[in-house]
C-alpha atoms as a PDB file:
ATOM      1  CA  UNK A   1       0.000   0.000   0.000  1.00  0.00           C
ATOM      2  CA  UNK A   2       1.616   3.650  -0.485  1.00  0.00           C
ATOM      3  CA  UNK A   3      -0.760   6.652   0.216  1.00  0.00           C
ATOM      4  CA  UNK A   4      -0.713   8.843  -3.087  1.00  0.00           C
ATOM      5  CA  UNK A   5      -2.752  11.562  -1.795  1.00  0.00           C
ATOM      6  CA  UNK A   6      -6.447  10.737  -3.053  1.00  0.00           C
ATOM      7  CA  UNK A   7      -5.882   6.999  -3.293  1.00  0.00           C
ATOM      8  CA  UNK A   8      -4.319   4.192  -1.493  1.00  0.00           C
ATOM      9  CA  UNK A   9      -2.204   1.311  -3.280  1.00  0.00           C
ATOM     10  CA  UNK A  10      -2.283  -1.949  -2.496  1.00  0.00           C
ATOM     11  CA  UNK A  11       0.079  -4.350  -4.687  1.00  0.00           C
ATOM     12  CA  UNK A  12       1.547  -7.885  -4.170  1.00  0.00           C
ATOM     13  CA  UNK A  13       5.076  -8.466  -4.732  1.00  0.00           C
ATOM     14  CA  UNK A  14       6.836  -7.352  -6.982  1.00  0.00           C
ATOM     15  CA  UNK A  15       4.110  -5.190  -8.501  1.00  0.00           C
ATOM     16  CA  UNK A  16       3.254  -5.367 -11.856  1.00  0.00           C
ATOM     17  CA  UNK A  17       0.124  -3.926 -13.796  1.00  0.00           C
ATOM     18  CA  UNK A  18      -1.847  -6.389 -13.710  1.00  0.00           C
ATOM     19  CA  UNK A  19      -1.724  -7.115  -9.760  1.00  0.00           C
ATOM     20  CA  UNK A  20      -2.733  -3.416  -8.726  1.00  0.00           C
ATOM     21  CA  UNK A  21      -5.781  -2.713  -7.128  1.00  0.00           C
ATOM     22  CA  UNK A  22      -6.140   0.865  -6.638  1.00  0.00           C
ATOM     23  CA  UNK A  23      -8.933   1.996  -3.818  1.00  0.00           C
ATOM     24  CA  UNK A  24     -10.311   5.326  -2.020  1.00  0.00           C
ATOM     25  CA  UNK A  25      -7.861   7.075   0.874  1.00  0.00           C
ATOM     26  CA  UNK A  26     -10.876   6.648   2.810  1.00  0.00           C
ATOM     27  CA  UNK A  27     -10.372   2.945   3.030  1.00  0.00           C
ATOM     28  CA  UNK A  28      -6.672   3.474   4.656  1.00  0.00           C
ATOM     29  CA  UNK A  29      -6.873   2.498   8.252  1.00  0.00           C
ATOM     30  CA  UNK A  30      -5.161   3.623  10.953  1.00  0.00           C
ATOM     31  CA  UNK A  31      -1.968   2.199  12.159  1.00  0.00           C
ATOM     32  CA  UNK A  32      -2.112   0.776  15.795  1.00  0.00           C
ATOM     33  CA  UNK A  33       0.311  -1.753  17.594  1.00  0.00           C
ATOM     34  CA  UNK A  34      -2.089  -4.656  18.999  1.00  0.00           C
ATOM     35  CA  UNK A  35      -3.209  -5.959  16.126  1.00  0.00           C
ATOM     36  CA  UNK A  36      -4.209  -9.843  16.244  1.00  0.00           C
ATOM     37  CA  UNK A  37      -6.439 -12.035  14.079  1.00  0.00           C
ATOM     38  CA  UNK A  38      -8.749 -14.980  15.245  1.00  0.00           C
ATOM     39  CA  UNK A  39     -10.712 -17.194  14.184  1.00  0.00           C
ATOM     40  CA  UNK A  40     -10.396 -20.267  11.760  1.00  0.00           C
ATOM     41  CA  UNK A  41      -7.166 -19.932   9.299  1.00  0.00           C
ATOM     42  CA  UNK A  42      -8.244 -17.892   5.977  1.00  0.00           C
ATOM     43  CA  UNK A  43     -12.112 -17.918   5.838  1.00  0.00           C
ATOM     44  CA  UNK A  44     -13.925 -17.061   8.666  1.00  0.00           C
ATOM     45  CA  UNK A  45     -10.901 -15.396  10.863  1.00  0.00           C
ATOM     46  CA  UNK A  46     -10.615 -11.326  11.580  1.00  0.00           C
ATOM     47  CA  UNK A  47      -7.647  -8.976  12.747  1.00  0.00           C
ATOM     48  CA  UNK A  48      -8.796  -6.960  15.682  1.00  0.00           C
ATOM     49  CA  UNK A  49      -7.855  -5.266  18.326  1.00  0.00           C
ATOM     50  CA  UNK A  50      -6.451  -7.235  21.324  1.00  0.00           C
ATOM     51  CA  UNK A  51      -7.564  -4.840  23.819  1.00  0.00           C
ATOM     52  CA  UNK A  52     -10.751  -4.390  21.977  1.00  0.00           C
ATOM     53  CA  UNK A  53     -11.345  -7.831  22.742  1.00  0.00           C
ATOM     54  CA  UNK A  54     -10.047  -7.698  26.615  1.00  0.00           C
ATOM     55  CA  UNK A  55     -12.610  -4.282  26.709  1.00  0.00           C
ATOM     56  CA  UNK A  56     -15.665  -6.155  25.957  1.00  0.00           C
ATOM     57  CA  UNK A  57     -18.532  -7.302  27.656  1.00  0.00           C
ATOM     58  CA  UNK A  58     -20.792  -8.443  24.441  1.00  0.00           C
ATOM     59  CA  UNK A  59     -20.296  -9.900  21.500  1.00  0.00           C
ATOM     60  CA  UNK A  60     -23.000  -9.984  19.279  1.00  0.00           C
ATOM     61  CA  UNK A  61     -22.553 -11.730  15.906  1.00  0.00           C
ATOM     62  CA  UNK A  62     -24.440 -10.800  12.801  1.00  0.00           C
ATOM     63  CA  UNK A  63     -24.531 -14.111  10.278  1.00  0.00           C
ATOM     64  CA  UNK A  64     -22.998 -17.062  11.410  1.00  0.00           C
ATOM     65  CA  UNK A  65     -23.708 -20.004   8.693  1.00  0.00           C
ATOM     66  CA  UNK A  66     -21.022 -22.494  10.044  1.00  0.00           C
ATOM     67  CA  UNK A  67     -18.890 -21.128  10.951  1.00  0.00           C
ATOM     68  CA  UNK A  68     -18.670 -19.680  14.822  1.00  0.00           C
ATOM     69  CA  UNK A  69     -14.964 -19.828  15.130  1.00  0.00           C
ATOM     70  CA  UNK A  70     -14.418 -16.322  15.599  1.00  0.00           C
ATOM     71  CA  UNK A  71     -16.668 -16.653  18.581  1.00  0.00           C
ATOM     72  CA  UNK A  72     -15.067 -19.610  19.902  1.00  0.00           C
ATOM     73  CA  UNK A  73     -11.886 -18.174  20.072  1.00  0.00           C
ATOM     74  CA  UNK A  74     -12.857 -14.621  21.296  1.00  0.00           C
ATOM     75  CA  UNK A  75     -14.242 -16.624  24.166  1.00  0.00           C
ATOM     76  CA  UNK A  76     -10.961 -18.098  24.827  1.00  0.00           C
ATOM     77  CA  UNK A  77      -9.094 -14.804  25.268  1.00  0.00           C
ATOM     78  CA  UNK A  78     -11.933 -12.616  27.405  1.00  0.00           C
ATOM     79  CA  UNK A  79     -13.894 -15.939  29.014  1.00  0.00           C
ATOM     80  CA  UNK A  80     -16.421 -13.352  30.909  1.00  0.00           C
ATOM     81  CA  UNK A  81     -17.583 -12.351  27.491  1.00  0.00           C
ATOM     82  CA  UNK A  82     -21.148 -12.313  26.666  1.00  0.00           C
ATOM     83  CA  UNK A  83     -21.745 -13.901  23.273  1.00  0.00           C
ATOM     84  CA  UNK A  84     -25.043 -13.367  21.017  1.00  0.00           C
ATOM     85  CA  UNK A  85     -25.715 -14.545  17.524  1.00  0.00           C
ATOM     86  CA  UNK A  86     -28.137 -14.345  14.899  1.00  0.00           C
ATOM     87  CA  UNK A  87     -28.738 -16.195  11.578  1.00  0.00           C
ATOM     88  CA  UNK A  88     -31.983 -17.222  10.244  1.00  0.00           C
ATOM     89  CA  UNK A  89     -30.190 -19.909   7.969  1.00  0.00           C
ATOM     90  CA  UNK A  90     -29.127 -21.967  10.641  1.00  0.00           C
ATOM     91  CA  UNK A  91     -30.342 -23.138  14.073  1.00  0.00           C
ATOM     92  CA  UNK A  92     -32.377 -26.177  15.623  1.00  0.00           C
ATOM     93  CA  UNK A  93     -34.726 -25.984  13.261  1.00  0.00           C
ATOM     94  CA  UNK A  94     -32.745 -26.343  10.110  1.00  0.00           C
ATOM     95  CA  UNK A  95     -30.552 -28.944  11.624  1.00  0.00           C
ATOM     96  CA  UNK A  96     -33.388 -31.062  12.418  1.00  0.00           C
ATOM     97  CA  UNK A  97     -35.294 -30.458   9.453  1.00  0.00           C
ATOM     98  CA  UNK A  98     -31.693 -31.063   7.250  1.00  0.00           C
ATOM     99  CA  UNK A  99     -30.471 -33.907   9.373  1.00  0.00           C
ATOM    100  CA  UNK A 100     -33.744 -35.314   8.963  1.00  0.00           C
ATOM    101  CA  UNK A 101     -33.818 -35.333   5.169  1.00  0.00           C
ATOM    102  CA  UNK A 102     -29.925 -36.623   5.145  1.00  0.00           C
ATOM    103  CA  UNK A 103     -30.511 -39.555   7.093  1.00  0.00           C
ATOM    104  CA  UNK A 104     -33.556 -40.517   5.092  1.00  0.00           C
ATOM    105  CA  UNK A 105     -32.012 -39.650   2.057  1.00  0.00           C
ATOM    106  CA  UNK A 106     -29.324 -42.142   3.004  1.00  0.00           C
ATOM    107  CA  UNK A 107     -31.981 -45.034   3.884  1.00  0.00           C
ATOM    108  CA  UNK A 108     -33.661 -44.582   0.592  1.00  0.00           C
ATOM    109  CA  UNK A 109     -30.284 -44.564  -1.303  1.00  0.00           C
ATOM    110  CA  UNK A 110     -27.641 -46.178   1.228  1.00  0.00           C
ATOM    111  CA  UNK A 111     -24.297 -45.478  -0.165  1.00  0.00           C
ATOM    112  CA  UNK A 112     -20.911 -43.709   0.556  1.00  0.00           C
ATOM    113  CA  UNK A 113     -21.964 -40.720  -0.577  1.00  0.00           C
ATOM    114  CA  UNK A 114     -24.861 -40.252   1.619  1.00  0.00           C
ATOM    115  CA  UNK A 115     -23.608 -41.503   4.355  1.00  0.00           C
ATOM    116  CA  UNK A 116     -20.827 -38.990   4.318  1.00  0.00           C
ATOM    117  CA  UNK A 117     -23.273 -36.722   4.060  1.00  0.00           C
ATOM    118  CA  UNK A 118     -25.366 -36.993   6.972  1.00  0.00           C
ATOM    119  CA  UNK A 119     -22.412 -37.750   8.968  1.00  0.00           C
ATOM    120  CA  UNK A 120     -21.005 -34.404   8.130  1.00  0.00           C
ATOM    121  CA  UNK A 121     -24.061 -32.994   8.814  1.00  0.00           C
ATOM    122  CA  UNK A 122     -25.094 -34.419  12.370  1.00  0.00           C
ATOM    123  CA  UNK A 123     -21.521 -33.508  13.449  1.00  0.00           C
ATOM    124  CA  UNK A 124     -22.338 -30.093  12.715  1.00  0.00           C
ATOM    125  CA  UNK A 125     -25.312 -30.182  14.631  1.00  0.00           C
ATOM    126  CA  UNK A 126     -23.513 -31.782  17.076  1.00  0.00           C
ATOM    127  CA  UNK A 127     -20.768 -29.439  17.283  1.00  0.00           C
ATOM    128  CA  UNK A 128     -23.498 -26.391  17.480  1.00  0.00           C
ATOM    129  CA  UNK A 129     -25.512 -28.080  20.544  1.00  0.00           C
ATOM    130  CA  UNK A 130     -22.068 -28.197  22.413  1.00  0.00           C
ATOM    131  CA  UNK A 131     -21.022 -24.677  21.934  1.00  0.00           C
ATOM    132  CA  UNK A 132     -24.723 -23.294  21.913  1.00  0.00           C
ATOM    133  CA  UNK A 133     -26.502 -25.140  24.270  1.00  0.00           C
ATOM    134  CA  UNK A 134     -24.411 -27.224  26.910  1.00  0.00           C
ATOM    135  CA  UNK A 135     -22.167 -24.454  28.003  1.00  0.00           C
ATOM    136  CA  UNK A 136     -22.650 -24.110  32.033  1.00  0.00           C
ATOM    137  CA  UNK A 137     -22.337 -20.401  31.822  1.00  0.00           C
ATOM    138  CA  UNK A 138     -25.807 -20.015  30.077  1.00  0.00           C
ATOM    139  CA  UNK A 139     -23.741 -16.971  28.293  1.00  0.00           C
ATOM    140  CA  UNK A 140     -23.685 -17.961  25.087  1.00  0.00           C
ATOM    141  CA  UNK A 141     -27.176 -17.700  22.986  1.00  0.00           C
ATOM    142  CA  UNK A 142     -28.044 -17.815  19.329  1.00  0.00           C
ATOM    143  CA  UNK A 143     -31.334 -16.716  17.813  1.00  0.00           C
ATOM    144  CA  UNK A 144     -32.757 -17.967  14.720  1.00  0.00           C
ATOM    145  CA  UNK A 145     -33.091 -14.949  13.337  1.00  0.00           C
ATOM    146  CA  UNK A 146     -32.668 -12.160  10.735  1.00  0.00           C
ATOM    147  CA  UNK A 147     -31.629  -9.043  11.516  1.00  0.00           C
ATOM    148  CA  UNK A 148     -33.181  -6.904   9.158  1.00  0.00           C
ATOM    149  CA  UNK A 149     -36.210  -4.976   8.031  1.00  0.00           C
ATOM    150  CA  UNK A 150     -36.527  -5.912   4.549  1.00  0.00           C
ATOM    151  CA  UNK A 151     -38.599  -8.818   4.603  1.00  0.00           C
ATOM    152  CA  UNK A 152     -38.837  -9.061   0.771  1.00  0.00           C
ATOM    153  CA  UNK A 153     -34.909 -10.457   0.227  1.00  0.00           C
ATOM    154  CA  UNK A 154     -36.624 -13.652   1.697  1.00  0.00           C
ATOM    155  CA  UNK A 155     -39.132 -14.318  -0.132  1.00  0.00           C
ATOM    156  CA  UNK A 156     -37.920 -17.850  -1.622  1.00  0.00           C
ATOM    157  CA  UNK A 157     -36.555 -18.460   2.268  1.00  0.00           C
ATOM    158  CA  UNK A 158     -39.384 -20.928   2.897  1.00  0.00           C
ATOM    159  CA  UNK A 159     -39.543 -22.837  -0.479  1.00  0.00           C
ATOM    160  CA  UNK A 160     -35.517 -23.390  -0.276  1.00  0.00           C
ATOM    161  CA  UNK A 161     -35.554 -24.380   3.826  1.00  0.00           C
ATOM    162  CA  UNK A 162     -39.077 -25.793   4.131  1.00  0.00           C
ATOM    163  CA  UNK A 163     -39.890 -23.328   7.100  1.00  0.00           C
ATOM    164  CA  UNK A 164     -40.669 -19.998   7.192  1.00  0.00           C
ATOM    165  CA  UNK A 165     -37.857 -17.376   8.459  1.00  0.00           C
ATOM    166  CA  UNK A 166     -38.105 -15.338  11.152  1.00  0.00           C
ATOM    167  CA  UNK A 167     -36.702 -11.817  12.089  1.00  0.00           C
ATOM    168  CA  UNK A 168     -35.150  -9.146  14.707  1.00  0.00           C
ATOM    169  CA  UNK A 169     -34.245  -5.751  14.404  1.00  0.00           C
ATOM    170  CA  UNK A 170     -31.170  -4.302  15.229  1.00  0.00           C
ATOM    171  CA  UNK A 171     -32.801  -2.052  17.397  1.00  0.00           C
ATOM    172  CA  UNK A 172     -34.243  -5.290  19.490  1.00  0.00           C
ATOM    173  CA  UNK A 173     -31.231  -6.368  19.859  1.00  0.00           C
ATOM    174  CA  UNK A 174     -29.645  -3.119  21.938  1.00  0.00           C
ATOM    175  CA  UNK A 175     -32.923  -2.277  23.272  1.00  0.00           C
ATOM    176  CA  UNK A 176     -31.463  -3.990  26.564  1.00  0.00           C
ATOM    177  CA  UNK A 177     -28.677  -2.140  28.546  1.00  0.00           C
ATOM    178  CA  UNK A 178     -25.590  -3.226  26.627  1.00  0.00           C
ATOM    179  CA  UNK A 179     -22.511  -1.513  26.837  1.00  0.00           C
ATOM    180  CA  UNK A 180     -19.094  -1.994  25.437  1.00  0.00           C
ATOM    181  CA  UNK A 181     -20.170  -4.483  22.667  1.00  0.00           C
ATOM    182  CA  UNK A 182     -18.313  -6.043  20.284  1.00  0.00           C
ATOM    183  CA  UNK A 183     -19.987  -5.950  17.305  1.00  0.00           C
ATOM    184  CA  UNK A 184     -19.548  -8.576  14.092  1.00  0.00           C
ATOM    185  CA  UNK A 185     -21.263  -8.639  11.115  1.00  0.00           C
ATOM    186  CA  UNK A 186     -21.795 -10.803   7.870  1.00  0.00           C
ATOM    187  CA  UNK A 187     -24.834 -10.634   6.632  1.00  0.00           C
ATOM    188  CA  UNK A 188     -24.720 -11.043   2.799  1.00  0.00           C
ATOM    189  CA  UNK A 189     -25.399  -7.283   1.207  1.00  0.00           C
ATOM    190  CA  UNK A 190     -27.817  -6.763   4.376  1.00  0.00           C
ATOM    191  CA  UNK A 191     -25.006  -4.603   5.596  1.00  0.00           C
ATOM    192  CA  UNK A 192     -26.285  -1.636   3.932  1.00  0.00           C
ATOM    193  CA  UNK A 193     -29.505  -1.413   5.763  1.00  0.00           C
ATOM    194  CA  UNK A 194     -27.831  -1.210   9.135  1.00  0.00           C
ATOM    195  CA  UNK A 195     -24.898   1.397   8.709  1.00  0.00           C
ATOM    196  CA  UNK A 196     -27.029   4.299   9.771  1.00  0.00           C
ATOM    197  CA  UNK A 197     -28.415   2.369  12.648  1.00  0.00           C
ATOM    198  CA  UNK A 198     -24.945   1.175  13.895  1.00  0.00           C
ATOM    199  CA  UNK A 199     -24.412   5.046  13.721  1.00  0.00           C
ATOM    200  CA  UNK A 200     -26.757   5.743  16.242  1.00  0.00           C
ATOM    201  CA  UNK A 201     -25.524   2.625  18.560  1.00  0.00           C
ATOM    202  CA  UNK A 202     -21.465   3.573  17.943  1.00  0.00           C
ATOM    203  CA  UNK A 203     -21.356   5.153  21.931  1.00  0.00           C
ATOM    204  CA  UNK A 204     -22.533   1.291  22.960  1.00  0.00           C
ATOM    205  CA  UNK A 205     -19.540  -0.555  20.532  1.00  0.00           C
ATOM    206  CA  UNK A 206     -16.349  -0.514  21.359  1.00  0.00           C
ATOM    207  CA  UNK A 207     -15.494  -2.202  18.389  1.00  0.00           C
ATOM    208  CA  UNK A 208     -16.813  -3.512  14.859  1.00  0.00           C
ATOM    209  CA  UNK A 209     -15.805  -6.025  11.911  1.00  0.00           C
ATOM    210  CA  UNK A 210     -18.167  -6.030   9.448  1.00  0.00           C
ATOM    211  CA  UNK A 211     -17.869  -7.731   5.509  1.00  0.00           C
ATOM    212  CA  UNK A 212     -18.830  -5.099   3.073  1.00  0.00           C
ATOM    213  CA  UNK A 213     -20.199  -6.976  -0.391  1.00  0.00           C
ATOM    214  CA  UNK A 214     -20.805  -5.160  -3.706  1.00  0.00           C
ATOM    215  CA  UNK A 215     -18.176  -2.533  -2.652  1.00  0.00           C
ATOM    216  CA  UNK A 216     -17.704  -1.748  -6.529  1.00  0.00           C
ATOM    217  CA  UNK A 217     -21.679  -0.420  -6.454  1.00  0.00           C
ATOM    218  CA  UNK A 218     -21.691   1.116  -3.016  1.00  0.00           C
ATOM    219  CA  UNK A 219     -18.339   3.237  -2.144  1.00  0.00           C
ATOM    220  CA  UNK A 220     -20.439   6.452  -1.467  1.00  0.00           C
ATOM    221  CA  UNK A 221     -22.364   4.314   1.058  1.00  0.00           C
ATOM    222  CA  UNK A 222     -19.181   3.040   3.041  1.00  0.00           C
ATOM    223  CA  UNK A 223     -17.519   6.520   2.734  1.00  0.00           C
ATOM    224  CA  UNK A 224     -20.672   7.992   4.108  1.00  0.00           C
ATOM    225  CA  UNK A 225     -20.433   5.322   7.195  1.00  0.00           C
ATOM    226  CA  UNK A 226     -17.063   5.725   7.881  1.00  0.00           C
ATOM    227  CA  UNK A 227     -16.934   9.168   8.305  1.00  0.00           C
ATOM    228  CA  UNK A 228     -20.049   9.589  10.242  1.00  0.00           C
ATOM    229  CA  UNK A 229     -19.660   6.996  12.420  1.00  0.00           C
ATOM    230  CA  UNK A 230     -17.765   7.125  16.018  1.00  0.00           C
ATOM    231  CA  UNK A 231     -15.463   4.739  15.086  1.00  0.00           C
ATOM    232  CA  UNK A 232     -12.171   4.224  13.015  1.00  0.00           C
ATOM    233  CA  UNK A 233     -10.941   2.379  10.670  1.00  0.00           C
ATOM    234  CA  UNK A 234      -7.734   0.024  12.178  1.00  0.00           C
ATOM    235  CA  UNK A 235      -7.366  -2.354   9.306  1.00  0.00           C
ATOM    236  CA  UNK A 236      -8.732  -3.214   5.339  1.00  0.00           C
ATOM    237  CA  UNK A 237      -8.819  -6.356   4.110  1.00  0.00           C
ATOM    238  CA  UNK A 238      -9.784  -7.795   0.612  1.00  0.00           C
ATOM    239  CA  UNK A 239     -11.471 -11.024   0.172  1.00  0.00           C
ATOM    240  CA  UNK A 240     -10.378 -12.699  -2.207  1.00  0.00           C
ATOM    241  CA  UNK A 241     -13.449 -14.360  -2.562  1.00  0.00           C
ATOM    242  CA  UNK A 242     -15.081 -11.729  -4.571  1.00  0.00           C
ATOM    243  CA  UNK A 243     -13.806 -10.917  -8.046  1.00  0.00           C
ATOM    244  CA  UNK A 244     -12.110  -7.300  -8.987  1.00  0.00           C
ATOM    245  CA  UNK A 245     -14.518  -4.965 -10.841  1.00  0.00           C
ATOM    246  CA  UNK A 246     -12.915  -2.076 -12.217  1.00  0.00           C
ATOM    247  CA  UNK A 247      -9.733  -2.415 -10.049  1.00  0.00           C
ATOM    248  CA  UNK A 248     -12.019  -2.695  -7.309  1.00  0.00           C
ATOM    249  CA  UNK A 249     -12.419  -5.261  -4.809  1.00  0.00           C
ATOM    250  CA  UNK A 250     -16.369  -6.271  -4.767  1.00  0.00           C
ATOM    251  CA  UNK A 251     -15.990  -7.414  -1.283  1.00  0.00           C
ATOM    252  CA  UNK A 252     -13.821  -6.065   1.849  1.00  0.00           C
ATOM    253  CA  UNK A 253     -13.768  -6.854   4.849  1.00  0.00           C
ATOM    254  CA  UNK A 254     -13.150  -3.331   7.741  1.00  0.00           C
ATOM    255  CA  UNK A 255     -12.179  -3.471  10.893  1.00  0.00           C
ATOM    256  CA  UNK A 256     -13.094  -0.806  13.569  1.00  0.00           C
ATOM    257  CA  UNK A 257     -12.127   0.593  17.148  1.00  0.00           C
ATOM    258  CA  UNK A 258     -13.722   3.348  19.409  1.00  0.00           C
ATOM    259  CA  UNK A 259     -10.718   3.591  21.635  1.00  0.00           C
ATOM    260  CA  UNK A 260      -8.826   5.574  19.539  1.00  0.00           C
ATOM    261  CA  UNK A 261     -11.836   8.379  19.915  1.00  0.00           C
ATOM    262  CA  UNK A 262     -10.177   8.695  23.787  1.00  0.00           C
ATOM    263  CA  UNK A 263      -6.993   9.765  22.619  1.00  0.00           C
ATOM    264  CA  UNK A 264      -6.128  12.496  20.011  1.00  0.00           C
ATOM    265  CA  UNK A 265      -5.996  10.670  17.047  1.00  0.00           C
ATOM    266  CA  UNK A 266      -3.806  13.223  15.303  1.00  0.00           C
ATOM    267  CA  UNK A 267      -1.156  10.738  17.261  1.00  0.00           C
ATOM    268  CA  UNK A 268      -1.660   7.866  15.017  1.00  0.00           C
ATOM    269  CA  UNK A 269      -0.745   7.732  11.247  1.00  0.00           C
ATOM    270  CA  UNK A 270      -2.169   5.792   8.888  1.00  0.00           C
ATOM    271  CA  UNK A 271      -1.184   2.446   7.527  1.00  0.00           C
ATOM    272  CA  UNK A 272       1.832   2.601   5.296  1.00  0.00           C
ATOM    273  CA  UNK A 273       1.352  -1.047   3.410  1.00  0.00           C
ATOM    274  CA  UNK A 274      -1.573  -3.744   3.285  1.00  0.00           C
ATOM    275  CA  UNK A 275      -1.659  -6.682   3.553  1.00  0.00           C
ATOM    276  CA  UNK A 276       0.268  -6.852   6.641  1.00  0.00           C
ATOM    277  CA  UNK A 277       1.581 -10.153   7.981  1.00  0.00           C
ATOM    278  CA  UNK A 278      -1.491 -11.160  10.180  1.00  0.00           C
ATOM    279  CA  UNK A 279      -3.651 -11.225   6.272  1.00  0.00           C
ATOM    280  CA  UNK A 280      -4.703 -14.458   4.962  1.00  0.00           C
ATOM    281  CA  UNK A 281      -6.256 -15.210   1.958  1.00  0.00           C
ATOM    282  CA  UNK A 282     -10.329 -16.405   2.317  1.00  0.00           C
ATOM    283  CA  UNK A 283      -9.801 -18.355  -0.323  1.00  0.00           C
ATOM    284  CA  UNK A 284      -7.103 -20.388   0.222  1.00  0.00           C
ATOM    285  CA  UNK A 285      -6.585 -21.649  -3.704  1.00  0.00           C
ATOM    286  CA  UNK A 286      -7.608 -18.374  -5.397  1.00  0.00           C
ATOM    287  CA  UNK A 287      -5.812 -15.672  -6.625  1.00  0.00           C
ATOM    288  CA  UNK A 288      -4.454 -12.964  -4.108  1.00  0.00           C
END
């Protein structure tokens, strides 16, 4: 990355043409010393702020799917940490309902295939009752739910799942007296419809990573957020599982921090190169 005045740089090594991807100044995040990434290895990990995660008392995930191993491991390093998900794709009553149709799928049809199949998928169930339901601390819960208010994106939900999807609001969510939340979100393009709400909530999060999709279509949207919002950018990073439109990544992923609001920020300069060594690709095969 070098900062050319109205854009920042991003190139692999050694740069060439055709490996440039040229993006908005905006998108340059501060440079700050704690830096740490967790969660599973390429897909499904995020660099954060260490003391970000020591600070917090919530962490409320946005979009799960399968993968909770951000959460797993943020409850590792702060074990008093609240933990509160949300995805209406997954939950007891898909795994039941898929389980279901694997295992009977199988019986119809009983061969290798199958059986790998709903042996995979009971162990994910499996895997979700232990970390969801039989932990003794009754601290970690996840909802069924989407958060949004924009019902009509799911309007083939019920003929793809076989049951009909239900929903929360963000402002549901930090209706109760949260403070100091950790905030993580993945929703899919539903992003958009929470930035200004997440806005009004910024003096309750201490600290966000959120997975901006469609970036090439929606760069006055995320310049908008991050310069209204009480929060700054500490790191950019593009996933690799989105194609390049236009030299532009069509899917980032933006890490933020309110503790640098407490200090005078004209102390901290921004970042002078991405990727830094923390980075992985999502992809693990695909291009970089």
């Amino acid at each position: 990355l070098k900062n050319k005045g109205s854009a920042v740089r991003f190139c692999l090594w050694p740069p060439t043409m055709e490996n440039k991807i040229i993006l908005p100044i905006f998108l340059n995040p501060y440079k700050i010393e704690d830096l740490t990434r967790i969660g599973n290895s390429n897909d499904g990990g995020y660099i954060v702020s260490k003391r970000d995660i020591f600070d917090s008392k919530y962490l409320i995930s946005l979009g799960i799917s399968f993968d909770y191993s951000f959460e797993k491991e943020f409850l590792k390093n702060n074990s008093k940490i609240n933990i509160y998900t949300f995805d209406g794709s997954v939950g007891f009553r898909y795994f039941r309902k898929n389980c279901k149709y694997r295992i009977k799928k199988f019986l119809i049809n009983p061969n290798k295939k199958n059986l790998r199949r709903a042996l995979v998928r009971i162990k994910f169930f499996l895997d979700f009752c232990i970390f969801f339901k039989l932990n003794l601390s009754n601290k970690i819960k996840h909802s069924e739910k989407f958060v949004s208010s924009n019902k009509t994106i799911f309007e083939d939900f019920e003929s793809s799942y076989g049951y009909k999807p239900e929903f929360i609001e963000l402002k549901d969510i930090f209706s109760g007296n949260l403070n100091n939340v950790f905030l993580s979100i993945d929703i899919e393009g539903g992003e958009y419809d929470l930035l200004d709400e997440i806005c009004g909530y910024s003096d309750k999060i201490i600290a966000l990573n959120i997975e901006f999709h469609d970036v090439n279509k929606n760069l006055d949207k995320i310049k908008k957020f991050i310069n209204n919002c009480n929060l700054l950018l500490i790191h950019t990073h593009i996933n690799n599982f989105g194609p390049i439109s236009d030299g532009i990544p069509t899917v980032l992923e933006l890490s933020f921090s309110r503790k640098l609001q407490k200090i005078n920020v004209q102390n901290y300069q921004l970042a002078d190169y991405l990727p830094i060594v923390l980075d992985q690709k999502n992809n693990e095969n695909g291009i970089d």
